[in-house]
C-alpha atoms as a PDB file:
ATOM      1  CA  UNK A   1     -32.431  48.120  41.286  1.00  0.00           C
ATOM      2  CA  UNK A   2     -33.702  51.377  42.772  1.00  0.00           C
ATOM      3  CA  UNK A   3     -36.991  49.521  42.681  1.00  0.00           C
ATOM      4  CA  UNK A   4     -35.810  46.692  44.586  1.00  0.00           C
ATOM      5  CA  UNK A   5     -34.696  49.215  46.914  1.00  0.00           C
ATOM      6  CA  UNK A   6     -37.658  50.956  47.582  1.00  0.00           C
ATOM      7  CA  UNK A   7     -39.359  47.881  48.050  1.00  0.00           C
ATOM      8  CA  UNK A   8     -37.185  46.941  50.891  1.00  0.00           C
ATOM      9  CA  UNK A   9     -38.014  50.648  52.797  1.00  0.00           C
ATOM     10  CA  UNK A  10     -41.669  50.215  52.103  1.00  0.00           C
ATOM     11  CA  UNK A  11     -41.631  46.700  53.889  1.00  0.00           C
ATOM     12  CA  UNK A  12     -40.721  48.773  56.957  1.00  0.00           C
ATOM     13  CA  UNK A  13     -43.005  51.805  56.389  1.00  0.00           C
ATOM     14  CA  UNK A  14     -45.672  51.041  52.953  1.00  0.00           C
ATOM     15  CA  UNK A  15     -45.906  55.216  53.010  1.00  0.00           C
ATOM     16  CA  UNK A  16     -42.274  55.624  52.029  1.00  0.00           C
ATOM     17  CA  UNK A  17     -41.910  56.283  48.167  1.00  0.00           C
ATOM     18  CA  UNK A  18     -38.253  57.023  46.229  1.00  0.00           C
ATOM     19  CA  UNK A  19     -37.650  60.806  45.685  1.00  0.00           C
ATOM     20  CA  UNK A  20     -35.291  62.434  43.485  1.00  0.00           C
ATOM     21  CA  UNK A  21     -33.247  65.612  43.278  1.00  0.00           C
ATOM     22  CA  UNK A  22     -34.277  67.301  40.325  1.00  0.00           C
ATOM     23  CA  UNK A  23     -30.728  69.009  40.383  1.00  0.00           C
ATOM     24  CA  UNK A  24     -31.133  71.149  37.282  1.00  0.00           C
ATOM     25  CA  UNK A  25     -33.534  73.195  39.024  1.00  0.00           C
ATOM     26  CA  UNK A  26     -30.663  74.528  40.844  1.00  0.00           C
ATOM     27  CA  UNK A  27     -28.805  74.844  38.297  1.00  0.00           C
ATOM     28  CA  UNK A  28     -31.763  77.736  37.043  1.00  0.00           C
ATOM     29  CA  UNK A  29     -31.489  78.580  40.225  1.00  0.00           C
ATOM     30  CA  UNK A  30     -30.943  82.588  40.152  1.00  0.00           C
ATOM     31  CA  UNK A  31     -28.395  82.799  42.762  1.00  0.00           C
ATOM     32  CA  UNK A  32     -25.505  80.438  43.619  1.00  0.00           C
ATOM     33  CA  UNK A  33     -26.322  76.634  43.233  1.00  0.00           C
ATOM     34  CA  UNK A  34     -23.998  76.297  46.712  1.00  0.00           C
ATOM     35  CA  UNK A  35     -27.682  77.401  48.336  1.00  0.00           C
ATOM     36  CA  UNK A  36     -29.935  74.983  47.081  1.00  0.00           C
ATOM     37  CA  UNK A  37     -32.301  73.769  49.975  1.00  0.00           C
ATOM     38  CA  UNK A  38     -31.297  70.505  49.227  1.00  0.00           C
ATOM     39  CA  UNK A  39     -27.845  70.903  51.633  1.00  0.00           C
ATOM     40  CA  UNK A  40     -29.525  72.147  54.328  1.00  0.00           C
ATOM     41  CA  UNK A  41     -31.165  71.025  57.642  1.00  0.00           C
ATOM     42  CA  UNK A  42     -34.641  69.981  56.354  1.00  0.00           C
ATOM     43  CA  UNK A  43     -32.949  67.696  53.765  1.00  0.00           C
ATOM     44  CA  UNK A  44     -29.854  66.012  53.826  1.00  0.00           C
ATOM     45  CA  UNK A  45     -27.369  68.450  55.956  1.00  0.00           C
ATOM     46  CA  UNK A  46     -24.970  70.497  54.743  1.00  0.00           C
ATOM     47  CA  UNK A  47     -22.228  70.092  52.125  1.00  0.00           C
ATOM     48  CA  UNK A  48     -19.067  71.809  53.440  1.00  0.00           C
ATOM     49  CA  UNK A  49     -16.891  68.986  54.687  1.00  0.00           C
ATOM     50  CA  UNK A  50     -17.952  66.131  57.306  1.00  0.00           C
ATOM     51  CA  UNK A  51     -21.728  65.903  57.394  1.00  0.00           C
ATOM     52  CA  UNK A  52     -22.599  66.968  61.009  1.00  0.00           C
ATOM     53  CA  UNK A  53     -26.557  68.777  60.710  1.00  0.00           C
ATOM     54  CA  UNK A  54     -29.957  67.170  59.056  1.00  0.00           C
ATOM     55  CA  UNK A  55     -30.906  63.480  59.402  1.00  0.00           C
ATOM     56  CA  UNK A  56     -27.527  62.041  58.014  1.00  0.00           C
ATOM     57  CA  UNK A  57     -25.409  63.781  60.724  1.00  0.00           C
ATOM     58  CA  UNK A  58     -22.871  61.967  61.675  1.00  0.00           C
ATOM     59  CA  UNK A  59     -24.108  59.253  58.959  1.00  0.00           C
ATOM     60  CA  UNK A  60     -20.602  56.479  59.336  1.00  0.00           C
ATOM     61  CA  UNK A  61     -20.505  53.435  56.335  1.00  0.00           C
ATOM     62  CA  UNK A  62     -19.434  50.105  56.533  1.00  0.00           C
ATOM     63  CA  UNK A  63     -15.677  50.971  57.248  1.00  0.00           C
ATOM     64  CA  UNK A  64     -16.482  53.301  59.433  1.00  0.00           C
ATOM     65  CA  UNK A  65     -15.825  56.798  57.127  1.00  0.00           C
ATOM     66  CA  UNK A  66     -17.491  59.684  58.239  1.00  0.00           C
ATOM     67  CA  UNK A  67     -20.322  60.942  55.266  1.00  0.00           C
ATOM     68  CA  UNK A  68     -18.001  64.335  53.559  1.00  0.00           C
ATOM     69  CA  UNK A  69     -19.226  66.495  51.306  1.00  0.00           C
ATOM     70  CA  UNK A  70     -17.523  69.366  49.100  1.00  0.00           C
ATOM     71  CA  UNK A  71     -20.366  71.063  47.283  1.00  0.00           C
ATOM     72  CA  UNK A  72     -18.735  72.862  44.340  1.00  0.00           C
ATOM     73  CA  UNK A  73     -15.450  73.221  45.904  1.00  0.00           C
ATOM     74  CA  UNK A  74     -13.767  72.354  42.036  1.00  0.00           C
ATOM     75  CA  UNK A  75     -14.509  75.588  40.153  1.00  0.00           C
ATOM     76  CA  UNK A  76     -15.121  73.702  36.775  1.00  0.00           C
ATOM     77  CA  UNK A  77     -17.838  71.862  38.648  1.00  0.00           C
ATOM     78  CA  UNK A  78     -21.504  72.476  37.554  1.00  0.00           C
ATOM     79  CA  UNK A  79     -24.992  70.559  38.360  1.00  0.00           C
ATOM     80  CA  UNK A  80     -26.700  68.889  34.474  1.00  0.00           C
ATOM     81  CA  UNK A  81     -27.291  71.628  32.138  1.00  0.00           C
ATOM     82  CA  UNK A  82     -31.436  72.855  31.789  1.00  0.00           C
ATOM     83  CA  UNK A  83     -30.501  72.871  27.738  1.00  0.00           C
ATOM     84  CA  UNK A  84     -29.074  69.725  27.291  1.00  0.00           C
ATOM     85  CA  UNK A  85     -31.324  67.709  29.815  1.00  0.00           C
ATOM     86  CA  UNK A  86     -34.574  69.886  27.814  1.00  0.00           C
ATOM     87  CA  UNK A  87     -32.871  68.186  24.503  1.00  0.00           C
ATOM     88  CA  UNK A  88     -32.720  64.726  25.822  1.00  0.00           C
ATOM     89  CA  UNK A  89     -35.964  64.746  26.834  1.00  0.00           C
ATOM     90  CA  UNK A  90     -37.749  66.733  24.221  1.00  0.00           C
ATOM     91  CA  UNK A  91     -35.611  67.671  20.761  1.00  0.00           C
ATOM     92  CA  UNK A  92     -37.447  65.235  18.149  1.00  0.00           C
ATOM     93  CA  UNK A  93     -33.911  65.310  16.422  1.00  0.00           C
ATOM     94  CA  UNK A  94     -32.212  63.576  19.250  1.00  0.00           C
ATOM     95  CA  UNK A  95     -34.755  60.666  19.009  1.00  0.00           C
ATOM     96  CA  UNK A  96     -31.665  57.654  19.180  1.00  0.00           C
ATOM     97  CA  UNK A  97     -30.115  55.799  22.072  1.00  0.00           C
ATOM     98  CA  UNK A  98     -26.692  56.689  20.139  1.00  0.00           C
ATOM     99  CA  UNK A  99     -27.443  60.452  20.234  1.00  0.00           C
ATOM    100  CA  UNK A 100     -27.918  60.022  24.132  1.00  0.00           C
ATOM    101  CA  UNK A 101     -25.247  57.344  25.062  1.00  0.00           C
ATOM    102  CA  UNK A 102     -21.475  58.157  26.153  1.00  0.00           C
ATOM    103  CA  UNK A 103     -19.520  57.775  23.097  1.00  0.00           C
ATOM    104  CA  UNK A 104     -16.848  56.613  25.282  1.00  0.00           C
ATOM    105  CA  UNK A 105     -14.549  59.669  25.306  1.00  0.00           C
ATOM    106  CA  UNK A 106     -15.163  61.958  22.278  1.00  0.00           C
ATOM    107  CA  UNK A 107     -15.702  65.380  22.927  1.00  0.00           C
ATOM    108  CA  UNK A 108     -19.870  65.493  22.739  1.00  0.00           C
ATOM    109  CA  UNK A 109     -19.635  63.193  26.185  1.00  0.00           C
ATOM    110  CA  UNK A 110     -20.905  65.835  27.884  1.00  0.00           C
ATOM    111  CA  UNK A 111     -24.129  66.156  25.731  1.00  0.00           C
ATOM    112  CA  UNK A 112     -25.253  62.414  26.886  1.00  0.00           C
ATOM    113  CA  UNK A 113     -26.647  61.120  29.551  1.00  0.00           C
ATOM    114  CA  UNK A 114     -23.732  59.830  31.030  1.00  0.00           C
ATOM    115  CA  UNK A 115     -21.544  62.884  30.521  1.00  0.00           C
ATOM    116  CA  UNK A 116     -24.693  64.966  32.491  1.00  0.00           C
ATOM    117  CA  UNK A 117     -25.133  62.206  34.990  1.00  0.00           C
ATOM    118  CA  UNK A 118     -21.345  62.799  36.018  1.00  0.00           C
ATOM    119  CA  UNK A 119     -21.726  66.269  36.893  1.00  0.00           C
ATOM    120  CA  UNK A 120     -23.602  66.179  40.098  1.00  0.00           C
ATOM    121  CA  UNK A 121     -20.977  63.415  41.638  1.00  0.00           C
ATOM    122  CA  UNK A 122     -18.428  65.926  40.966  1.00  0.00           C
ATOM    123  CA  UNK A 123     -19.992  68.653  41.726  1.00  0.00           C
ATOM    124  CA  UNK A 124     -21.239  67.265  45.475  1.00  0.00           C
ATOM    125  CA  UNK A 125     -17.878  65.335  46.093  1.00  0.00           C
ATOM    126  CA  UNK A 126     -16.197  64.106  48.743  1.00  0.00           C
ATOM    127  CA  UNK A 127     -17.964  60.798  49.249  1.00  0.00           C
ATOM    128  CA  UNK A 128     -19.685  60.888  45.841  1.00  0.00           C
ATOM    129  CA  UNK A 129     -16.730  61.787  43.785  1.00  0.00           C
ATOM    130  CA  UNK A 130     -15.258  58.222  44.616  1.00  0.00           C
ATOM    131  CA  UNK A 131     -16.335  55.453  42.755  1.00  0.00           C
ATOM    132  CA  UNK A 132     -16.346  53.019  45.051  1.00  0.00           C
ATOM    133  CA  UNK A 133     -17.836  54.911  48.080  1.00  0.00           C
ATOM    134  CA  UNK A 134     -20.047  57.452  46.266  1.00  0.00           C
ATOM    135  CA  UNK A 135     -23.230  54.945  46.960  1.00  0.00           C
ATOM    136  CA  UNK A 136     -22.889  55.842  50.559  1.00  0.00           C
ATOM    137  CA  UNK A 137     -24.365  58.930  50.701  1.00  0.00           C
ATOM    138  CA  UNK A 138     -27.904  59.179  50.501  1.00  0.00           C
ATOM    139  CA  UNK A 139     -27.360  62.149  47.749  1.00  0.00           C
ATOM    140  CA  UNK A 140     -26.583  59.291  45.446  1.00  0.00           C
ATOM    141  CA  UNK A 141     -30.232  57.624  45.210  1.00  0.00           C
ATOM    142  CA  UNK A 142     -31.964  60.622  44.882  1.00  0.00           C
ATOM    143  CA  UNK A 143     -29.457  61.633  41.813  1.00  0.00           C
ATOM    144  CA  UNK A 144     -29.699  58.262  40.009  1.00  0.00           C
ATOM    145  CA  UNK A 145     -33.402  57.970  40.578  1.00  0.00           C
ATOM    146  CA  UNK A 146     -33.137  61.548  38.306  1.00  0.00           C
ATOM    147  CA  UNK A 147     -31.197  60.336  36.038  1.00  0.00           C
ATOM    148  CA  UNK A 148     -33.635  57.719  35.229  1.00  0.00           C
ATOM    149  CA  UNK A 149     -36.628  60.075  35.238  1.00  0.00           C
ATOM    150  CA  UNK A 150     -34.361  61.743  32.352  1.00  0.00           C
ATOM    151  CA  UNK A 151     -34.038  58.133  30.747  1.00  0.00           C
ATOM    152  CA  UNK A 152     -37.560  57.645  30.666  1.00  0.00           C
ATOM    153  CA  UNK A 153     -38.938  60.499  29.695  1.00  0.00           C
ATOM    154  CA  UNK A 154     -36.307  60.290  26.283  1.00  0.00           C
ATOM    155  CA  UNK A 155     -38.281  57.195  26.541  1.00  0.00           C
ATOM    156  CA  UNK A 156     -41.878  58.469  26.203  1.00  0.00           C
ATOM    157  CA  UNK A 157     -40.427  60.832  23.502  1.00  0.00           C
ATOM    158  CA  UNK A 158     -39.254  57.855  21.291  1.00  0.00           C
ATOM    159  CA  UNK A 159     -42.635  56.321  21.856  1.00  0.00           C
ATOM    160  CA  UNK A 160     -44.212  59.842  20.475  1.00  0.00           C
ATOM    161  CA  UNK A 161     -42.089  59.827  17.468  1.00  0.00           C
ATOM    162  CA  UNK A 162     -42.794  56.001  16.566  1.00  0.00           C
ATOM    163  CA  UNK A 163     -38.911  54.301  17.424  1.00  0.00           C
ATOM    164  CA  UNK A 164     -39.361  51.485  19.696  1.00  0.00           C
ATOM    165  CA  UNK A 165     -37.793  52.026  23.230  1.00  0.00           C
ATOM    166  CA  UNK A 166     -37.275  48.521  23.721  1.00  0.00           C
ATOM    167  CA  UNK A 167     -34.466  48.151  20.481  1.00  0.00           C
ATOM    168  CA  UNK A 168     -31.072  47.587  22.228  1.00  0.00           C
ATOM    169  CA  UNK A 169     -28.717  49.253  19.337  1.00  0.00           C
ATOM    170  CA  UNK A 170     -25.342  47.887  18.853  1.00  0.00           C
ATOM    171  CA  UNK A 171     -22.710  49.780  20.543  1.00  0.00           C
ATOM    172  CA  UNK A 172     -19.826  49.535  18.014  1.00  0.00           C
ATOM    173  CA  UNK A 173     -15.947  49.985  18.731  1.00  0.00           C
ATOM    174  CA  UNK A 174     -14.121  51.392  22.148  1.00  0.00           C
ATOM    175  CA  UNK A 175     -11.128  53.030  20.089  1.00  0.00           C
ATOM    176  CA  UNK A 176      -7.681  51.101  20.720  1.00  0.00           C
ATOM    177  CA  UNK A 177      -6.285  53.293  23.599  1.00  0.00           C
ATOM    178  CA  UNK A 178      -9.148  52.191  25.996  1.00  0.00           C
ATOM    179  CA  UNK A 179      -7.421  49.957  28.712  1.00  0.00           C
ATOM    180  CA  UNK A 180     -10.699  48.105  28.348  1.00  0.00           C
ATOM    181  CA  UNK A 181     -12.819  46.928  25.524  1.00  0.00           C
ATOM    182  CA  UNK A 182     -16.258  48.263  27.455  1.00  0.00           C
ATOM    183  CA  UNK A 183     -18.665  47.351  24.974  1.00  0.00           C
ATOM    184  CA  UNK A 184     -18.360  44.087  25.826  1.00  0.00           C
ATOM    185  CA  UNK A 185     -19.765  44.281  29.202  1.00  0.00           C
ATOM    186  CA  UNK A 186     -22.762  45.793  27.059  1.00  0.00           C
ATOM    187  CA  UNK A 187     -23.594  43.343  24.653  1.00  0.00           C
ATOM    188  CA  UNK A 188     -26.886  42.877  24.310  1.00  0.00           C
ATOM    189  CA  UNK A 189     -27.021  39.054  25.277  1.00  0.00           C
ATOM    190  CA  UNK A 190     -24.992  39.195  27.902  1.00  0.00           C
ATOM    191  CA  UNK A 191     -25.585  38.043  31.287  1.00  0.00           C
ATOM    192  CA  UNK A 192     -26.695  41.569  33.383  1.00  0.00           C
ATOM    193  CA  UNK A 193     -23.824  42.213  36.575  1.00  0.00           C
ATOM    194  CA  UNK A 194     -25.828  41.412  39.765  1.00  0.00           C
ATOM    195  CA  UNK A 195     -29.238  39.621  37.797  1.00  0.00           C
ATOM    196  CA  UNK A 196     -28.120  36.145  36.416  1.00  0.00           C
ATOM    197  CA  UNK A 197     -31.588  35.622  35.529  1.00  0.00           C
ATOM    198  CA  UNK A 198     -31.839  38.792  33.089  1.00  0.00           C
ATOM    199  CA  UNK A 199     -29.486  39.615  30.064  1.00  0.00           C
ATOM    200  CA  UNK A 200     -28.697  43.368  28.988  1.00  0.00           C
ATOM    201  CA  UNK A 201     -31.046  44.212  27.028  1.00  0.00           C
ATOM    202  CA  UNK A 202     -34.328  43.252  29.281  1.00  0.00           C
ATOM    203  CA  UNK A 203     -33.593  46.290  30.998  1.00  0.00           C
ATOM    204  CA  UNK A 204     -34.724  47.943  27.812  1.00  0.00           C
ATOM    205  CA  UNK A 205     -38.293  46.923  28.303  1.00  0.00           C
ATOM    206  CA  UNK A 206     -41.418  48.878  28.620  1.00  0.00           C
ATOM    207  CA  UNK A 207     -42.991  46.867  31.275  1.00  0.00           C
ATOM    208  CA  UNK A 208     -41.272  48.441  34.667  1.00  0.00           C
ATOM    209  CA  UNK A 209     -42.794  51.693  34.392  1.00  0.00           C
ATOM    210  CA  UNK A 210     -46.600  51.955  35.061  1.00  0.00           C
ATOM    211  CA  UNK A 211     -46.733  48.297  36.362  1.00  0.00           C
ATOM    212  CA  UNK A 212     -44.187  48.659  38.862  1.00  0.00           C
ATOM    213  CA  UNK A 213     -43.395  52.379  39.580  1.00  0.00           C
ATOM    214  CA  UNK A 214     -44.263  55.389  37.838  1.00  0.00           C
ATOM    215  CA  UNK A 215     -43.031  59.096  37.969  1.00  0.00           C
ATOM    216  CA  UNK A 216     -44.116  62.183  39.066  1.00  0.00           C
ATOM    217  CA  UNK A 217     -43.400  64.921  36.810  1.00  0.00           C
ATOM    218  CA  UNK A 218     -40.555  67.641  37.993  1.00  0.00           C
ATOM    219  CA  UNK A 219     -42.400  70.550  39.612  1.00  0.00           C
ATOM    220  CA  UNK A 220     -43.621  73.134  36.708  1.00  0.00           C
ATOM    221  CA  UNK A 221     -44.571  76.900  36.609  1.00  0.00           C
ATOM    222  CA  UNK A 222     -46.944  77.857  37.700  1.00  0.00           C
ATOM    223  CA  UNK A 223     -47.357  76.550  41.010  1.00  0.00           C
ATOM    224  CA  UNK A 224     -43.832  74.668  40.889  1.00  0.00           C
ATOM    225  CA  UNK A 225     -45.749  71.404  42.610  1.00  0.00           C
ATOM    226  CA  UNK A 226     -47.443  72.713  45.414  1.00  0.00           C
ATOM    227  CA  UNK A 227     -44.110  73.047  47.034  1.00  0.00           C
ATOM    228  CA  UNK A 228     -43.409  75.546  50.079  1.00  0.00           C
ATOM    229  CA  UNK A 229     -39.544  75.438  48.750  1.00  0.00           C
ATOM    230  CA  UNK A 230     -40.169  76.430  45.890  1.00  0.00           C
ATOM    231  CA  UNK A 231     -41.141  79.493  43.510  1.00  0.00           C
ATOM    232  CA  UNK A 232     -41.758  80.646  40.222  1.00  0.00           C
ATOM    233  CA  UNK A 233     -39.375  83.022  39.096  1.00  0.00           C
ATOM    234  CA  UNK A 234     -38.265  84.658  35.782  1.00  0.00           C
ATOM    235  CA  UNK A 235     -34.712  84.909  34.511  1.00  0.00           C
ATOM    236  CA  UNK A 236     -34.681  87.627  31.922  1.00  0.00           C
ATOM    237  CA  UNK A 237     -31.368  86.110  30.171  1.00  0.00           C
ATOM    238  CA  UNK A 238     -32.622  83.136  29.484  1.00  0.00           C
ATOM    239  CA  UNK A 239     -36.414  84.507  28.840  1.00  0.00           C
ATOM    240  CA  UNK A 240     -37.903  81.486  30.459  1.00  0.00           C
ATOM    241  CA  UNK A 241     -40.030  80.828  33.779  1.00  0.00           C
ATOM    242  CA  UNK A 242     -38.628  78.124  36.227  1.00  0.00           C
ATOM    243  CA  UNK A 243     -38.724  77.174  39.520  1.00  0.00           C
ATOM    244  CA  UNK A 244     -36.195  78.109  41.684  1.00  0.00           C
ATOM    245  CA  UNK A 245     -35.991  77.569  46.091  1.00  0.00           C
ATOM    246  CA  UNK A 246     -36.515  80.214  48.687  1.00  0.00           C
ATOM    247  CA  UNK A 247     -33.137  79.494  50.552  1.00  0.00           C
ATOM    248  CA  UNK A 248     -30.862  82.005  51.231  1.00  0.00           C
ATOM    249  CA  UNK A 249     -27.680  81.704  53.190  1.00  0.00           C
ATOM    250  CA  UNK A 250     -26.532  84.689  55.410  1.00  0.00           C
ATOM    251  CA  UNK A 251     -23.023  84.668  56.708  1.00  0.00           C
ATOM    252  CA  UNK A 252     -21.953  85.955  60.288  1.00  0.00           C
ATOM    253  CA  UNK A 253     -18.196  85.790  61.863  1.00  0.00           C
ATOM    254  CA  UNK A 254     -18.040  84.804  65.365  1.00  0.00           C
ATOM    255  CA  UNK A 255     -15.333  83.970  67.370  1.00  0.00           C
ATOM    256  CA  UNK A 256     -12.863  83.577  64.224  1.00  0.00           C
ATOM    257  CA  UNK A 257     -15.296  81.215  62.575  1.00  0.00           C
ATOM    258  CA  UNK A 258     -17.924  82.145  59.649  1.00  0.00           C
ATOM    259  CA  UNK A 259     -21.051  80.609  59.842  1.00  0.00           C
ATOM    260  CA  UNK A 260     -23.440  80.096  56.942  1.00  0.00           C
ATOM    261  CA  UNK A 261     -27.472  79.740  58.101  1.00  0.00           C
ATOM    262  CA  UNK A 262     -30.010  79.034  55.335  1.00  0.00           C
ATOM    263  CA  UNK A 263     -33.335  81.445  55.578  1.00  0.00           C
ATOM    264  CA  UNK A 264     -36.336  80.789  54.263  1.00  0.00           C
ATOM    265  CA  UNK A 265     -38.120  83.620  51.654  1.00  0.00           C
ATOM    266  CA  UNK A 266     -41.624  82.897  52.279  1.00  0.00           C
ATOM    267  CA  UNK A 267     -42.867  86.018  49.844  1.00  0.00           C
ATOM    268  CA  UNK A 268     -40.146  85.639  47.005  1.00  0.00           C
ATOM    269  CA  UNK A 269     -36.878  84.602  45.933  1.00  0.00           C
ATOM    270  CA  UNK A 270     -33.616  84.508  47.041  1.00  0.00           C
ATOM    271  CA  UNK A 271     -30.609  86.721  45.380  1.00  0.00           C
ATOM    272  CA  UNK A 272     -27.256  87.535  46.128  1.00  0.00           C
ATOM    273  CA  UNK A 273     -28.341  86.366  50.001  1.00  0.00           C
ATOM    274  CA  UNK A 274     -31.405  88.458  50.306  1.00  0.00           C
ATOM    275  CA  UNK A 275     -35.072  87.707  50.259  1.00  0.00           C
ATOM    276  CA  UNK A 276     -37.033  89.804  47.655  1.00  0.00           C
END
């Protein structure tokens, strides 16, 4: 689908190609996600109530509701996990669709793909945290087309280790207190929602990537992709290198109203608001 969509920009501008917000970055980030570059100015404007700065300022949908954003205004929100995303894509245990699938549920929900794919919705809300308006902010292509960089690399891993990617498993039993039984709707003959042509379990199949799109890989140490909002940076707790942005946000009071401004750290990192 996000394909399709793509294609549509690119017959109005062939340079365009799909990004996506590799959002566990900021969640290695070494001071507070909240200041990711992402919800700023030079990317999609900031995430403290109605959108009003970057290019989606004053961004309106079909029934006329202004874009809103609450970036981690839940305290048990949180962006996908750099340990459990780092096990779906490269743990040679976890080499099943049923070890990354919801379980519909049960308590490991938040180990799958689903239960990390959740996270950023909730943690961005406002618009996104509905179901049926979160596809109106523009935060919600670059998240899914993330989410299925994560699905295909667990892809290439099952390749590696010999399972076939293309083996649509049999989902087994919703328990009795679902309102729904929602393994039908994922049978694998059944007719896919929106694609009458296709049935579930061609979108299983290995011939989308490399013939129609491919990905580039998330920006790595050392030079964190060439990227001028980026930098490499060491965490001694978790005894790793990363890449984390050069935002900071500085906060002034004037006239009874605080003000936060992101700044740029062109030699360094940002932490606890301060270049180093």
């Amino acid at each position: 689908m996000f394909y399709r969509f793509e294609t549509a920009i690119r017959q109005q501008d062939d340079s365009v190609t799909l990004p996506y917000w590799d959002s566990v970055l900021d969640n290695q980030n070494i001071t507070d996600p909240r200041h990711t570059v992402i919800f700023t100015d030079q990317f999609l404007g900031n995430g403290d109530g109605i959108v009003n700065s970057g290019p989606f300022k004053h961004w309106r949908d079909i029934n006329n509701c202004p874009l809103q954003r609450q970036v981690s205004r839940i305290n048990h929100t949180e962006l996908p996990s750099p340990g459990i995303i780092n096990m779906i894509e490269n743990d040679i245990k976890v080499r099943y669709v049923k070890d990354v699938i919801d379980h519909f549920g049960k308590a490991e929900q938040k180990l799958t793909i689903e239960g990390q794919h959740n996270l950023p919705h909730e943690w961005i809300g406002g618009t996104m945290d509905i179901l049926n308006s979160s596809a109106r902010d523009p935060a919600f292509i670059l998240h899914h087309a993330f989410i299925d960089y994560v699905w295909e690399k667990f892809r290439q891993k099952q390749k590696r280790l010999g399972e076939n990617p293309e083996f649509y498993p049999p989902l087994g039993k919703t328990y009795e207190t679902d309102k729904y039984n929602l393994t039908a709707f994922h049978t694998a003959n059944r007719t896919m929602d929106c694609f009458p042509w296709m049935e579930n379990k061609d979108g299983y199949r290995s011939n989308y990537v490399g013939i129609l799109y491919e990905y580039e890989e998330s920006p790595k140490c050392p030079n964190c992709g060439k990227s001028k909002y980026l930098t490499c940076s060491h965490e001694l707790k978790k005894m790793h290198w990363y890449c984390s942005d050069r935002f900071c946000r500085w906060r002034f009071t004037h006239m009874g109203l605080t003000h936060n401004h992101p700044r740029y750290c062109r030699r360094g990192w940002c932490r606890v608001s301060l270049c180093l």
